[in-house]
C-alpha atoms as a PDB file:
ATOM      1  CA  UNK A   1     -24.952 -33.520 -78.179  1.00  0.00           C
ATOM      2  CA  UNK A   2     -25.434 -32.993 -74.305  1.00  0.00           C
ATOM      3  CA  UNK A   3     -28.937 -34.641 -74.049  1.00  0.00           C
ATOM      4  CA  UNK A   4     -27.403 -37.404 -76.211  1.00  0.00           C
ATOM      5  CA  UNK A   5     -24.395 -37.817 -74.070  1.00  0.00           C
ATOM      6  CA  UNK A   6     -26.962 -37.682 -70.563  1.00  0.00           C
ATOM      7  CA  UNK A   7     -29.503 -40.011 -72.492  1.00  0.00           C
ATOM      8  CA  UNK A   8     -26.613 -42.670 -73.012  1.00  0.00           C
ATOM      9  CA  UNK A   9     -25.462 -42.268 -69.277  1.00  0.00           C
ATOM     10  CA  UNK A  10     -28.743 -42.184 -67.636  1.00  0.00           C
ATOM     11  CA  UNK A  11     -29.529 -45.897 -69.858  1.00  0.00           C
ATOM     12  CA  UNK A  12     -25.438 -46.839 -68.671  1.00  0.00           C
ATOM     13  CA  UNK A  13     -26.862 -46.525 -64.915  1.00  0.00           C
ATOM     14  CA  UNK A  14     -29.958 -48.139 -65.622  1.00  0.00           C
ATOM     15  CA  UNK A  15     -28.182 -51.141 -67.195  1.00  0.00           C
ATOM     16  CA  UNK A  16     -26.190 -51.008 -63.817  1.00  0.00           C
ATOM     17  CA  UNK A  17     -28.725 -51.034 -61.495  1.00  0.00           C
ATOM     18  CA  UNK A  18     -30.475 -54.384 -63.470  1.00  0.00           C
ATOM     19  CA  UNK A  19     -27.043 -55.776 -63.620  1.00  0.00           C
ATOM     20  CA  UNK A  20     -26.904 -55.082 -59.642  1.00  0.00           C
ATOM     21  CA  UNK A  21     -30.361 -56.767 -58.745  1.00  0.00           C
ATOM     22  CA  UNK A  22     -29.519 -59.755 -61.270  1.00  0.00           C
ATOM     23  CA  UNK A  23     -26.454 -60.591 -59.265  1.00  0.00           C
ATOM     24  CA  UNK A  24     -27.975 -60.296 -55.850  1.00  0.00           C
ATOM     25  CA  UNK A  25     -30.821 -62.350 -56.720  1.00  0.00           C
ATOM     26  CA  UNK A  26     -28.227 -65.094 -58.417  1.00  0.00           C
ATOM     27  CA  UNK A  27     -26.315 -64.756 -54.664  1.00  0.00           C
ATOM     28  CA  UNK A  28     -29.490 -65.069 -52.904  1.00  0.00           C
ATOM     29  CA  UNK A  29     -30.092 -68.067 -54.829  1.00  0.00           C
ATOM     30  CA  UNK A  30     -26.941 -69.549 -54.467  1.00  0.00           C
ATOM     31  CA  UNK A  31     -27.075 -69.411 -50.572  1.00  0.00           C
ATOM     32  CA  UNK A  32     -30.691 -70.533 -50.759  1.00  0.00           C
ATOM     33  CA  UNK A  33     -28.739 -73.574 -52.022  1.00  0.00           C
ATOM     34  CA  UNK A  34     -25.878 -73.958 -49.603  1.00  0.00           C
ATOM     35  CA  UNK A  35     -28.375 -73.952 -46.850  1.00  0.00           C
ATOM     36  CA  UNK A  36     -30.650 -76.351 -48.101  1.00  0.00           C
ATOM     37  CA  UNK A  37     -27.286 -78.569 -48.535  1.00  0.00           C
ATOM     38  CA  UNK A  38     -26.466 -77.876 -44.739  1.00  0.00           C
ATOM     39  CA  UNK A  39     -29.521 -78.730 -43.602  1.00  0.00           C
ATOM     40  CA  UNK A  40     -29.782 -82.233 -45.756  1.00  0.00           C
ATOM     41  CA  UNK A  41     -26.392 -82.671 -44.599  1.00  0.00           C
ATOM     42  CA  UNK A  42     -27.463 -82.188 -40.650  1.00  0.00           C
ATOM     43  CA  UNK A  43     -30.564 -84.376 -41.047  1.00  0.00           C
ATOM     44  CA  UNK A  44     -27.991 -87.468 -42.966  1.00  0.00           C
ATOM     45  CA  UNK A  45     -25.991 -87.928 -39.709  1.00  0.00           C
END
């Protein structure tokens, strides 16, 4: 029951830390795109 129970928490972490890098790599991308938008905006004027 114990090595279940540390099993499922180890793979609950795991899921965590993918979950973590996925969402900083979708922010990254995100202001990857507001800067390109700023600088197409400065170059318009």
């Amino acid at each position: 029951m114990a090595k279940t129970y540390e099993l499922s928490l180890a793979n609950d972490i795991f899921l965590a830390t993918i979950e973590d890098v996925l969402r900083a790599q979708l922010n990254e991308v995100k202001i990857n795109i507001s800067r390109e938008d700023s600088f197409v905006n400065l170059n318009s004027r």
